[in-house]
Protein backbone atom coordinates (compact mmCIF):
# COMPACT_ATOMS: atom_id res chain seq x y z
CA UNK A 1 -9.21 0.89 -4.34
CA UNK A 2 -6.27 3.35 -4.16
CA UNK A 3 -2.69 2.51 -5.08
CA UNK A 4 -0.31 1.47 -2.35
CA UNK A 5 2.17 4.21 -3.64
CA UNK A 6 -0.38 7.25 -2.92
CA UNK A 7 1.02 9.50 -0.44
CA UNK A 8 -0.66 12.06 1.67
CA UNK A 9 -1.89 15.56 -0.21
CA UNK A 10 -2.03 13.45 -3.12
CA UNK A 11 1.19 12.92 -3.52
CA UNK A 12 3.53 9.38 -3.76
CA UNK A 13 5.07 7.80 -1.25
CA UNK A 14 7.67 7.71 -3.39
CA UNK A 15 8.33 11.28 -2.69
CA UNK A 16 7.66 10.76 1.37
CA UNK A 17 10.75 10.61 3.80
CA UNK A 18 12.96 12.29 1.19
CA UNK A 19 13.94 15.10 2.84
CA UNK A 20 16.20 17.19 0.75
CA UNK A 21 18.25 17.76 3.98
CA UNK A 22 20.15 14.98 3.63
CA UNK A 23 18.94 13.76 7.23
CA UNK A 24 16.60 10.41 6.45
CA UNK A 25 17.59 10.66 2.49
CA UNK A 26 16.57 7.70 1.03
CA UNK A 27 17.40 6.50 -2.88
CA UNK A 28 15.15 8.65 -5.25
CA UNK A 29 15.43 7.34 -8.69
CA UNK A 30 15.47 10.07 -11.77
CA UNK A 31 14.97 7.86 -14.50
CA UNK A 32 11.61 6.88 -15.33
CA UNK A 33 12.49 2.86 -15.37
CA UNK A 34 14.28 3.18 -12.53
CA UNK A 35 11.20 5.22 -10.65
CA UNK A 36 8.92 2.15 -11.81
CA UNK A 37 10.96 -0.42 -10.67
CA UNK A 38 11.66 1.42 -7.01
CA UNK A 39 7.31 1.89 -6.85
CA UNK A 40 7.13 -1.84 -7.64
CA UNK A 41 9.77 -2.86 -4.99
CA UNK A 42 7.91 -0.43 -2.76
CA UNK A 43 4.66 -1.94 -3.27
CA UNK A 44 6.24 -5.25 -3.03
CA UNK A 45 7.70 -3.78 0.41
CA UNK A 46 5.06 -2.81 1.80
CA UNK A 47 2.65 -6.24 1.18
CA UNK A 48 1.36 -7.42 4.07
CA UNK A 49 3.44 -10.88 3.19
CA UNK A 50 6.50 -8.36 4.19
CA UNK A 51 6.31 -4.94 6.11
CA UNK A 52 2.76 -4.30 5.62
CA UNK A 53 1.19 -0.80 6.57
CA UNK A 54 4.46 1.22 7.55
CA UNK A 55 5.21 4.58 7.48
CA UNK A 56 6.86 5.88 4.57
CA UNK A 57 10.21 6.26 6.12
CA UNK A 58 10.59 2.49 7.50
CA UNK A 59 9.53 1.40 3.83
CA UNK A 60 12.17 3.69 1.89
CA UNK A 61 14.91 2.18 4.03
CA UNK A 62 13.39 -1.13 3.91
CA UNK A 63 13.83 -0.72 0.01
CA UNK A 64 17.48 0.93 0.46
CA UNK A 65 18.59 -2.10 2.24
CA UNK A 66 17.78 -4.51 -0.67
CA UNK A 67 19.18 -2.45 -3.31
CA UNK A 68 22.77 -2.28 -1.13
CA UNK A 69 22.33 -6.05 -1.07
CA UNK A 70 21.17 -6.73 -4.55
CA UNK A 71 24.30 -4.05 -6.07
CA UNK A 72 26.57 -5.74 -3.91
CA UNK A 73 29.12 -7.56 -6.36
CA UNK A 74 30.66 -9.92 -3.70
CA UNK A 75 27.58 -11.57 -3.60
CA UNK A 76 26.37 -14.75 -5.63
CA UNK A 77 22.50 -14.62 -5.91
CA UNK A 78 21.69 -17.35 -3.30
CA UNK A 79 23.48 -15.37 -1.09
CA UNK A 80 21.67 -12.23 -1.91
CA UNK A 81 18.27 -14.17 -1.72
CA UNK A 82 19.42 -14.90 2.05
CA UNK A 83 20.04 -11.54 3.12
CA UNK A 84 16.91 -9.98 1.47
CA UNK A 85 14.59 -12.33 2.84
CA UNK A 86 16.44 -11.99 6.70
CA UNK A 87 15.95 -8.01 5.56
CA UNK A 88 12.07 -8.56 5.30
């Protein structure tokens, strides 16, 4: 069974729809905790109890849109819960 994050040409999805042109840039984490956490909420993402089979680019700002919400400091977690599951 292959991995959810595989991307095409072998690559990661994780590295799909980042286009270094800064049209469609989507959060890249550089730290390797940070890249492990991003795959998981990717994977998480892109479940079939969520956005199921996607393409790359709807995913990434899937996953950009609950990281705004979950950084947001104005928020109190059962708000943030709210607007990530009316996200997905």
């Amino acid at each position: 069974a292959g991995s959810l994050l595989a991307g095409g040409a072998g690559g990661s999805i994780l590295d799909d729809g980042a286009g270094g042109d800064g049209a469609g840039a989507h959060y890249r984490p550089s730290h390797p905790g940070a890249r492990a956490a991003y795959g998981r909420l990717l994977t998480l993402v892109s479940g079939r109890d969520y956005l199921g089979n996607q393409p790359a680019a709807v995913l990434h700002s899937a996953c950009d849109e609950v990281l705004s919400v979950l950084k947001d400091g104005g928020l109190r977690d059962p708000e943030r819960k709210g607007r990530v599951a009316r996200l997905l």
